[in-house]
PDB file of N, CA and C in Angstrom:
ATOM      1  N   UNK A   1      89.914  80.934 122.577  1.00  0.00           N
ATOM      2  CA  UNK A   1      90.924  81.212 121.597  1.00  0.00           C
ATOM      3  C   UNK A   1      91.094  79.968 120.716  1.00  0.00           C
ATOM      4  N   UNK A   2      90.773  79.716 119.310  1.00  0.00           N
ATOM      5  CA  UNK A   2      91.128  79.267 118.197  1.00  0.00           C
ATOM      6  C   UNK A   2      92.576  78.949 118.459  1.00  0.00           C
ATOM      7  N   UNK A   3      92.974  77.648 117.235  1.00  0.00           N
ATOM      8  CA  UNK A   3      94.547  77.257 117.295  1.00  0.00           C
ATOM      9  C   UNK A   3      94.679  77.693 116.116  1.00  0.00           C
ATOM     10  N   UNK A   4      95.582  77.833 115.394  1.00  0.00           N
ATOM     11  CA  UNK A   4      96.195  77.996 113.809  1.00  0.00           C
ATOM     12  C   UNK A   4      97.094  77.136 114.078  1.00  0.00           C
ATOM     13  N   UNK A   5      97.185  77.123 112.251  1.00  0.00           N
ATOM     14  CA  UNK A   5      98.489  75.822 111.687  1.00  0.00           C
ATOM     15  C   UNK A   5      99.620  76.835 111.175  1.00  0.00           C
ATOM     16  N   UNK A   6     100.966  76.330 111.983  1.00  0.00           N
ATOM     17  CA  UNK A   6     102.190  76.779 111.632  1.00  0.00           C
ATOM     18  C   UNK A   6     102.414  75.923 110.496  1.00  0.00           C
ATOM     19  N   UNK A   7     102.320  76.998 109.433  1.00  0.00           N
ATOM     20  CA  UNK A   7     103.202  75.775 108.342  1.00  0.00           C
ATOM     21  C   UNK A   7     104.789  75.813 108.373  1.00  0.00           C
ATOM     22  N   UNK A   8     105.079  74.864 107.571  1.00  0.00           N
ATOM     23  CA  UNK A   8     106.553  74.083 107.828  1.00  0.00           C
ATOM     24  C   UNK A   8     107.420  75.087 106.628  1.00  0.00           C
ATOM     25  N   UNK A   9     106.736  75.333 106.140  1.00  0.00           N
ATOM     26  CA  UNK A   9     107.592  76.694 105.141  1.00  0.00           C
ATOM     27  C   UNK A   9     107.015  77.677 104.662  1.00  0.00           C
ATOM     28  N   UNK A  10     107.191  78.992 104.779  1.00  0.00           N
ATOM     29  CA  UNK A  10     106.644  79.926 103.981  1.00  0.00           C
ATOM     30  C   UNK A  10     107.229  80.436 102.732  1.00  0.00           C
ATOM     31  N   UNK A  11     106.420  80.888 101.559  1.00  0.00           N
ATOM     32  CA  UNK A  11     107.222  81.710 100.735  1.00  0.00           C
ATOM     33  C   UNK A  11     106.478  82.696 100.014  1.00  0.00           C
ATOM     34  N   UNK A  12     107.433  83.778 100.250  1.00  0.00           N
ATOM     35  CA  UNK A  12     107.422  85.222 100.145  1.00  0.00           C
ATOM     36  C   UNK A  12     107.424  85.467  98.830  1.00  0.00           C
ATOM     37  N   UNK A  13     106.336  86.015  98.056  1.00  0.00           N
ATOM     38  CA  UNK A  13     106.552  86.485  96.647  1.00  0.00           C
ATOM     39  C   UNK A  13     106.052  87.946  96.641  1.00  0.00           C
ATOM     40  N   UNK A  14     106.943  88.806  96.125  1.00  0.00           N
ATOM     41  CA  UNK A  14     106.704  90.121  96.076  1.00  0.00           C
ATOM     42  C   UNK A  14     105.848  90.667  94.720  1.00  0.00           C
ATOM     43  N   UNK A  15     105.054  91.398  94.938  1.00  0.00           N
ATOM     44  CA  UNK A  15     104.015  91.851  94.085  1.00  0.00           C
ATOM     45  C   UNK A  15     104.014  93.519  93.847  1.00  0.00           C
ATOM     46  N   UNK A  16     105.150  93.967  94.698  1.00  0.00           N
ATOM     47  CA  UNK A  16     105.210  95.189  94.272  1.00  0.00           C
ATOM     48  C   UNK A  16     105.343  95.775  92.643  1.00  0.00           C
ATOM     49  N   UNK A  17     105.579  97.149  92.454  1.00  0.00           N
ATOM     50  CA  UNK A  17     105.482  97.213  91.168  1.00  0.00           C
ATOM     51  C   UNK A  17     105.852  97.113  90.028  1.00  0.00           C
ATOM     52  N   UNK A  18     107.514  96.792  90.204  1.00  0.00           N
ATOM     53  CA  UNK A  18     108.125  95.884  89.143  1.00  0.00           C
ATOM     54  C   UNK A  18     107.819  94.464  89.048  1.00  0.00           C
ATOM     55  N   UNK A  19     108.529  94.033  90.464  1.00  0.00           N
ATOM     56  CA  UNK A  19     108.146  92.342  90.466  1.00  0.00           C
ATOM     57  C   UNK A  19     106.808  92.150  90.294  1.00  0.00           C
ATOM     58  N   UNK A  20     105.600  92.793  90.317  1.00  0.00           N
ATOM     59  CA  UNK A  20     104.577  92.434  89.486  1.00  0.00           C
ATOM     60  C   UNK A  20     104.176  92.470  88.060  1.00  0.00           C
ATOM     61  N   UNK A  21     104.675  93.476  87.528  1.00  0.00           N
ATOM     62  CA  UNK A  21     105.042  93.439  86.049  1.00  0.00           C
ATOM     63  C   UNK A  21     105.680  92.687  85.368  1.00  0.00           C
ATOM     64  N   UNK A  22     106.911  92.413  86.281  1.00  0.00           N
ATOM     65  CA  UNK A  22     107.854  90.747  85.729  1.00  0.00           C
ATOM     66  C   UNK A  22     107.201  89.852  85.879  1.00  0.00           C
ATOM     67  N   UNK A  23     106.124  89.316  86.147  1.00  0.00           N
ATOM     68  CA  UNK A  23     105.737  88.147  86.601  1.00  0.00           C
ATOM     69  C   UNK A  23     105.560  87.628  88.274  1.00  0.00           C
ATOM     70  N   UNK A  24     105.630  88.749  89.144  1.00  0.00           N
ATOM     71  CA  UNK A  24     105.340  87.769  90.446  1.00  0.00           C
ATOM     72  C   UNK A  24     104.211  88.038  91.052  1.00  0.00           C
ATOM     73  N   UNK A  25     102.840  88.714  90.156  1.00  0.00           N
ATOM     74  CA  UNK A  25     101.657  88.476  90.862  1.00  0.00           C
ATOM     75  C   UNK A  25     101.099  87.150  89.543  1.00  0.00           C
ATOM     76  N   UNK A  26     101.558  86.806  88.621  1.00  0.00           N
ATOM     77  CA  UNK A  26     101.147  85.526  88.398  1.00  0.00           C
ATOM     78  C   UNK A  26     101.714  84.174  89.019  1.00  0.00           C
ATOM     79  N   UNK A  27     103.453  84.963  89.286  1.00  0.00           N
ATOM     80  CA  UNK A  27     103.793  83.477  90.193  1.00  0.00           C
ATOM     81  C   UNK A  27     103.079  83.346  91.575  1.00  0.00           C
ATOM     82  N   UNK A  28     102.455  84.526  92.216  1.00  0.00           N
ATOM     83  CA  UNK A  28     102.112  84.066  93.472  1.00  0.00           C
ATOM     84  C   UNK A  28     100.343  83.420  93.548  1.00  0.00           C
ATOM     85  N   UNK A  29      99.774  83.692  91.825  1.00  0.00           N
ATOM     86  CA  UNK A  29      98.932  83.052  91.601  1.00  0.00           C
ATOM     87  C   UNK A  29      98.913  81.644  91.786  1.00  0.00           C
ATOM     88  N   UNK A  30      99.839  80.589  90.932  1.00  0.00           N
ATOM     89  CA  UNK A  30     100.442  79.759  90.439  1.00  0.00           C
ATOM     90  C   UNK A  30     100.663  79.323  92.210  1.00  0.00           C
ATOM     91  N   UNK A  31     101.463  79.764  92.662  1.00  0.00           N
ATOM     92  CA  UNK A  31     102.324  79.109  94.107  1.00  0.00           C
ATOM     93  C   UNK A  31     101.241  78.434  94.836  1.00  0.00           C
ATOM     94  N   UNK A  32     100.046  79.406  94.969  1.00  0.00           N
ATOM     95  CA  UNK A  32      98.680  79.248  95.745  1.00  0.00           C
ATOM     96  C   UNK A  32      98.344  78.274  95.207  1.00  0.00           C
ATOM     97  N   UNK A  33      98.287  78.274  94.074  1.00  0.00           N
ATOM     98  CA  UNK A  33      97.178  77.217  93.655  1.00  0.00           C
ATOM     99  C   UNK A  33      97.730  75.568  93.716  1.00  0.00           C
ATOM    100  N   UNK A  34      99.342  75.640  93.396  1.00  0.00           N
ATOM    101  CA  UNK A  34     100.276  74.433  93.756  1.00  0.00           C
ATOM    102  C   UNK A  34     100.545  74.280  95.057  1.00  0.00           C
ATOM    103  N   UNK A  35     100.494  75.071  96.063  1.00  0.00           N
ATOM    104  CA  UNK A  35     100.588  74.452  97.238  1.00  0.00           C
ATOM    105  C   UNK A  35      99.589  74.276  97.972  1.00  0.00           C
ATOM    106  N   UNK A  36      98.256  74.658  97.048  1.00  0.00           N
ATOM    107  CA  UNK A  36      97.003  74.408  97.746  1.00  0.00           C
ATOM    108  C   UNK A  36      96.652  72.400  97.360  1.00  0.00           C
ATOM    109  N   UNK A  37      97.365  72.448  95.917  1.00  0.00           N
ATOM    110  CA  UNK A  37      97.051  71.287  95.766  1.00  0.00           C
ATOM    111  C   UNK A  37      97.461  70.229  95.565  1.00  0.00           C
ATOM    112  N   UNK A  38      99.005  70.034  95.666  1.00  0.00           N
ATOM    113  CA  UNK A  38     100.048  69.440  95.954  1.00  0.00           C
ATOM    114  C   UNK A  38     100.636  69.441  97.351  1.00  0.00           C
ATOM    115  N   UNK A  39     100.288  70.320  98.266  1.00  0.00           N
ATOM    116  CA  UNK A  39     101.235  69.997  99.633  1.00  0.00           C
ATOM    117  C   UNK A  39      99.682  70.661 100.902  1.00  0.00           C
ATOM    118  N   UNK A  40      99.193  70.671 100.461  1.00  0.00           N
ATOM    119  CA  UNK A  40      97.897  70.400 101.390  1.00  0.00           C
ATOM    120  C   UNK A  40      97.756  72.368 102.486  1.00  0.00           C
ATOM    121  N   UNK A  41      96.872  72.312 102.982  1.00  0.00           N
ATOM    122  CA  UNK A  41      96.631  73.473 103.720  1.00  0.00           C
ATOM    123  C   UNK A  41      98.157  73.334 105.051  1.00  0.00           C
ATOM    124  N   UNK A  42      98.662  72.692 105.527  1.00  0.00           N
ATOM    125  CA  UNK A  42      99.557  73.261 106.952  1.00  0.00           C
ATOM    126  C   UNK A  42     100.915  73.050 106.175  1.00  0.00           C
ATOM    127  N   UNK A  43     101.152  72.397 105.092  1.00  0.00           N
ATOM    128  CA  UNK A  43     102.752  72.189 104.682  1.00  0.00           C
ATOM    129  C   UNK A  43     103.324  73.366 104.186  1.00  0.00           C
ATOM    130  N   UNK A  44     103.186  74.207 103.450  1.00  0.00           N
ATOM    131  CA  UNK A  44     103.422  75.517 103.262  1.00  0.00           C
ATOM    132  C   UNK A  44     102.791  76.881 102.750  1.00  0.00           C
ATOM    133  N   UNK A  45     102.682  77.350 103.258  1.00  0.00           N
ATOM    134  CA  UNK A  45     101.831  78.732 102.749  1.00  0.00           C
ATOM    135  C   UNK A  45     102.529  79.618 102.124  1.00  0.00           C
ATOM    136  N   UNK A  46     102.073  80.674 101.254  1.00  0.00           N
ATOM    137  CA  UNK A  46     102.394  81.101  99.877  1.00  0.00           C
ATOM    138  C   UNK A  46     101.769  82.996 100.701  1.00  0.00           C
ATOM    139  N   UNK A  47     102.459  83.891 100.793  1.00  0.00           N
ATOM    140  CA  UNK A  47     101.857  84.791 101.256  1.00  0.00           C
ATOM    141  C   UNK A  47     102.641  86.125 100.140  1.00  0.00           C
ATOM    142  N   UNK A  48     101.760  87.193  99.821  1.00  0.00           N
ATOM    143  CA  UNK A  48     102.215  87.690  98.807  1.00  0.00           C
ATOM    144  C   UNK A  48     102.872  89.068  99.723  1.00  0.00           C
ATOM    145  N   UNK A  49     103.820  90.192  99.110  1.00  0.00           N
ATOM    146  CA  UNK A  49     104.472  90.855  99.623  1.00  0.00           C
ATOM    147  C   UNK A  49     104.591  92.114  98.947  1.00  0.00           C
ATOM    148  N   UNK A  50     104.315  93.015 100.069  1.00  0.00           N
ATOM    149  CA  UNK A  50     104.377  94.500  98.403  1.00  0.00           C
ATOM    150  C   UNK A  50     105.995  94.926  98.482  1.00  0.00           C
ATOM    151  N   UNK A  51     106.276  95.705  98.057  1.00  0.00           N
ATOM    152  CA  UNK A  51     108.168  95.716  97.694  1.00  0.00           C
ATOM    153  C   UNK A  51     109.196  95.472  98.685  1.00  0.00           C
ATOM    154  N   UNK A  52     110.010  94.759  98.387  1.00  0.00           N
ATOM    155  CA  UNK A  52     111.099  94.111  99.127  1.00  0.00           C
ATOM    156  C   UNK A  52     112.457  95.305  98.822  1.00  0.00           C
ATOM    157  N   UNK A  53     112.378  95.904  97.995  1.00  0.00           N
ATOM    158  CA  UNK A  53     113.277  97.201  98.185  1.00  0.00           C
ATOM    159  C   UNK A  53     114.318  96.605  97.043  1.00  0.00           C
ATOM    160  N   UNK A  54     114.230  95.754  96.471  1.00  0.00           N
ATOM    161  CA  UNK A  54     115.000  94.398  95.133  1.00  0.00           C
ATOM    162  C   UNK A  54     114.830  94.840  94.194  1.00  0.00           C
ATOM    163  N   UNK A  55     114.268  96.361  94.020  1.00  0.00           N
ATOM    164  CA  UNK A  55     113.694  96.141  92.244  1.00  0.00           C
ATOM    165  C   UNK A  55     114.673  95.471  91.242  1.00  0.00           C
ATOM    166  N   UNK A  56     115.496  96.360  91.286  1.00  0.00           N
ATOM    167  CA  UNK A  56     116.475  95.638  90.263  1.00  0.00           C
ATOM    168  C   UNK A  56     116.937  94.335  89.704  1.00  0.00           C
ATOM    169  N   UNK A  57     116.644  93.775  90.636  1.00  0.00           N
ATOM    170  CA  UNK A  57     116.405  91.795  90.755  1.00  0.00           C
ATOM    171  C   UNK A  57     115.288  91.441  90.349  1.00  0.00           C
ATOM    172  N   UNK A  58     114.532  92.385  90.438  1.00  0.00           N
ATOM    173  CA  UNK A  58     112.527  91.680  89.977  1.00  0.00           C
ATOM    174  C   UNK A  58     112.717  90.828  88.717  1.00  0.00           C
ATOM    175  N   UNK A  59     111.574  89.506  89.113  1.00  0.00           N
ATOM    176  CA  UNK A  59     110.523  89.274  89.856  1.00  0.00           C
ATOM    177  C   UNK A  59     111.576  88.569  91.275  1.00  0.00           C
ATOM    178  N   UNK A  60     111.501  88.988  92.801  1.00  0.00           N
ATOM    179  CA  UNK A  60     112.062  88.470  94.026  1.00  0.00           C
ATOM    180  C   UNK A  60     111.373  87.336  94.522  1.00  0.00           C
ATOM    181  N   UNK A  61     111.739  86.480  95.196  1.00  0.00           N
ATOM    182  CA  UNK A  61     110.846  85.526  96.377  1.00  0.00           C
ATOM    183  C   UNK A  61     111.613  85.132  96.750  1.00  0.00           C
ATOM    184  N   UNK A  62     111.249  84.761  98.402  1.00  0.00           N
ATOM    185  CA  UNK A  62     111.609  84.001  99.430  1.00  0.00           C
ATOM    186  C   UNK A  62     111.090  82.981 100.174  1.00  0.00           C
ATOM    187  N   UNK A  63     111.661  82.087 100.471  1.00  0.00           N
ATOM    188  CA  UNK A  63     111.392  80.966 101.369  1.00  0.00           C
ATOM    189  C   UNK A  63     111.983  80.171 102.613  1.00  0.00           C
ATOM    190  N   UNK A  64     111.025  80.208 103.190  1.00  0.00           N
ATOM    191  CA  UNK A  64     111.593  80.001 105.025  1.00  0.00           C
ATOM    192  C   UNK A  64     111.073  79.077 105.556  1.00  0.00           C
ATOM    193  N   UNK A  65     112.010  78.219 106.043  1.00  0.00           N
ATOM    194  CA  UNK A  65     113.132  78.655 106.478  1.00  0.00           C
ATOM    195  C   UNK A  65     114.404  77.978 105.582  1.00  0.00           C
ATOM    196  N   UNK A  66     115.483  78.692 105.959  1.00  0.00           N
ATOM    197  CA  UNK A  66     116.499  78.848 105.255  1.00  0.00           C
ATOM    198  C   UNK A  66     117.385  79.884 104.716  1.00  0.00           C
ATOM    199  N   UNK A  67     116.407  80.809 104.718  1.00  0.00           N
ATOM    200  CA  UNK A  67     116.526  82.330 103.853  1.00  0.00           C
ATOM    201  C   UNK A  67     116.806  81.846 102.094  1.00  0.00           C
ATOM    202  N   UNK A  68     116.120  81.349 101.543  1.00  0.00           N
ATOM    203  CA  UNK A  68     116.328  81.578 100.369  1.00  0.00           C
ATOM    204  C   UNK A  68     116.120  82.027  99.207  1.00  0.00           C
ATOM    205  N   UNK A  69     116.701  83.053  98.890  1.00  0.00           N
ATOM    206  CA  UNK A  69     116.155  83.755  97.671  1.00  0.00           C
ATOM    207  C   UNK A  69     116.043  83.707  96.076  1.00  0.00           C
ATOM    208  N   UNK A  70     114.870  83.628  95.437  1.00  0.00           N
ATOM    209  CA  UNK A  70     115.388  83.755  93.536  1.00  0.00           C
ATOM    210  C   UNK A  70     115.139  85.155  93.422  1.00  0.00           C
ATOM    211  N   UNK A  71     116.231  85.331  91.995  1.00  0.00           N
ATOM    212  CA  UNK A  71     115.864  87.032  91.566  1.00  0.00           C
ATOM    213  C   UNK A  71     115.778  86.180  90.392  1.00  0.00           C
ATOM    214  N   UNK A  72     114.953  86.864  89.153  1.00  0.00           N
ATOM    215  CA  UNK A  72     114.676  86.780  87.987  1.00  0.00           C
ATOM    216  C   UNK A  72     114.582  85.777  87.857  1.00  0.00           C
ATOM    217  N   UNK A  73     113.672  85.088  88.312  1.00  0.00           N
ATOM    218  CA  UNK A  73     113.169  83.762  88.305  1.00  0.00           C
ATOM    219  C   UNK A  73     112.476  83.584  87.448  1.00  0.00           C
ATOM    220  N   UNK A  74     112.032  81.587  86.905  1.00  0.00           N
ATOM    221  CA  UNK A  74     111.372  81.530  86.246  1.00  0.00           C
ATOM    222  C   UNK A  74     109.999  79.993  87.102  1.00  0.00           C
ATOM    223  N   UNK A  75     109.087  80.098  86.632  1.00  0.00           N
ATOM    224  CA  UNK A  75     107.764  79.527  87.547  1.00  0.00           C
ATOM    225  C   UNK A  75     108.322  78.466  87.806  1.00  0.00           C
ATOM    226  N   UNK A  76     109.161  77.421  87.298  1.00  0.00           N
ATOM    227  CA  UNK A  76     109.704  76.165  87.598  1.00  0.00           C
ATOM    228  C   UNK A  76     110.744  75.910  88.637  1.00  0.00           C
ATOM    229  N   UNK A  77     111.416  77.280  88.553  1.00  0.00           N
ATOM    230  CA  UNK A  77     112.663  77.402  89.806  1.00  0.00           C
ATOM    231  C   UNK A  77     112.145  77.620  90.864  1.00  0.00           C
ATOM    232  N   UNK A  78     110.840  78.141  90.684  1.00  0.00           N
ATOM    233  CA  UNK A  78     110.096  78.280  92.364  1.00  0.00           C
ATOM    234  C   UNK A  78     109.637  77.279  92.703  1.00  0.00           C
ATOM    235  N   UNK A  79     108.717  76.512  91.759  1.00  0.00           N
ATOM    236  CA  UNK A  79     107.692  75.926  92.410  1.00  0.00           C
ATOM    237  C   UNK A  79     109.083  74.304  92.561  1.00  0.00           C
ATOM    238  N   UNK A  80     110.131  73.980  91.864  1.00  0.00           N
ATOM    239  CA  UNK A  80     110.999  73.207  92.466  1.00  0.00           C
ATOM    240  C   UNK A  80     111.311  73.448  93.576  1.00  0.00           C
ATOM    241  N   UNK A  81     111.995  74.484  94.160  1.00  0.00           N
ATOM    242  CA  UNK A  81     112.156  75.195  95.625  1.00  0.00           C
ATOM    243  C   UNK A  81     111.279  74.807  96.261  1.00  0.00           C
ATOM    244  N   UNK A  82     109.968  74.947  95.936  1.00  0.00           N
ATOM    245  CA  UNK A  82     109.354  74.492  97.141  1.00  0.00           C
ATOM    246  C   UNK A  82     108.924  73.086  97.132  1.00  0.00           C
ATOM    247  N   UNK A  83     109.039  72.259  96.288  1.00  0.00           N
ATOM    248  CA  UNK A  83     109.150  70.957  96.728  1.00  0.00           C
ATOM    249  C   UNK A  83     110.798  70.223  97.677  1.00  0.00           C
ATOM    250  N   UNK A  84     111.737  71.140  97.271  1.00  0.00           N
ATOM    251  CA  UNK A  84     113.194  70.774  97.231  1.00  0.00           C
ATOM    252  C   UNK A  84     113.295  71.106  99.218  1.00  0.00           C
ATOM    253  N   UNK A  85     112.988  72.308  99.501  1.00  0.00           N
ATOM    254  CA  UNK A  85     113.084  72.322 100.638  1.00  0.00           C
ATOM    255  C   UNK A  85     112.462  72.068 101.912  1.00  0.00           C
ATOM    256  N   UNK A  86     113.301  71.227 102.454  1.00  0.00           N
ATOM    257  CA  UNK A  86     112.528  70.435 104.177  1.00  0.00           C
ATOM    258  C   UNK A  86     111.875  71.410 104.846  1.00  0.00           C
TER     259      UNK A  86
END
């Protein structure tokens, strides 16, 4: 049996079919590619999500731990979030 890396935060970007139209299958483009290359493979992973049941809030994401959520976000409020939180 293989080990895996727990990363130290995850965050949840929904790609369902509003929040993808608003923008959150480019933010979860964007997230990948900044936390691939700013915070390394085990510090946080970026995993995409089909509907969170939020439309009305679209584009949604989350990040854990903490529980914290943006609605109608914009690419800078996320990708701060995830430098901002331990």
């Amino acid at each position: 049996m293989s080990k895996f890396t727990i990363p130290d935060k995850v965050l949840y970007v929904c790609t369902g079919s509003k929040c993808g139209k608003r923008g959150g299958k480019d933010m979860y483009k964007l997230a990948r590619s900044y936390a691939k290359h700013y915070h390394g493979d085990s510090e946080i992973e970026v995993i995409e999500t089909e509907c969170t049941d939020r439309c009305k809030f679209a584009p949604v994401c989350s990040i854990q731990p903490g529980n914290t959520w943006l609605s109608e976000y914009k690419a800078k409020d996320v990708l701060k979030l995830m430098d901002l939180i331990p």
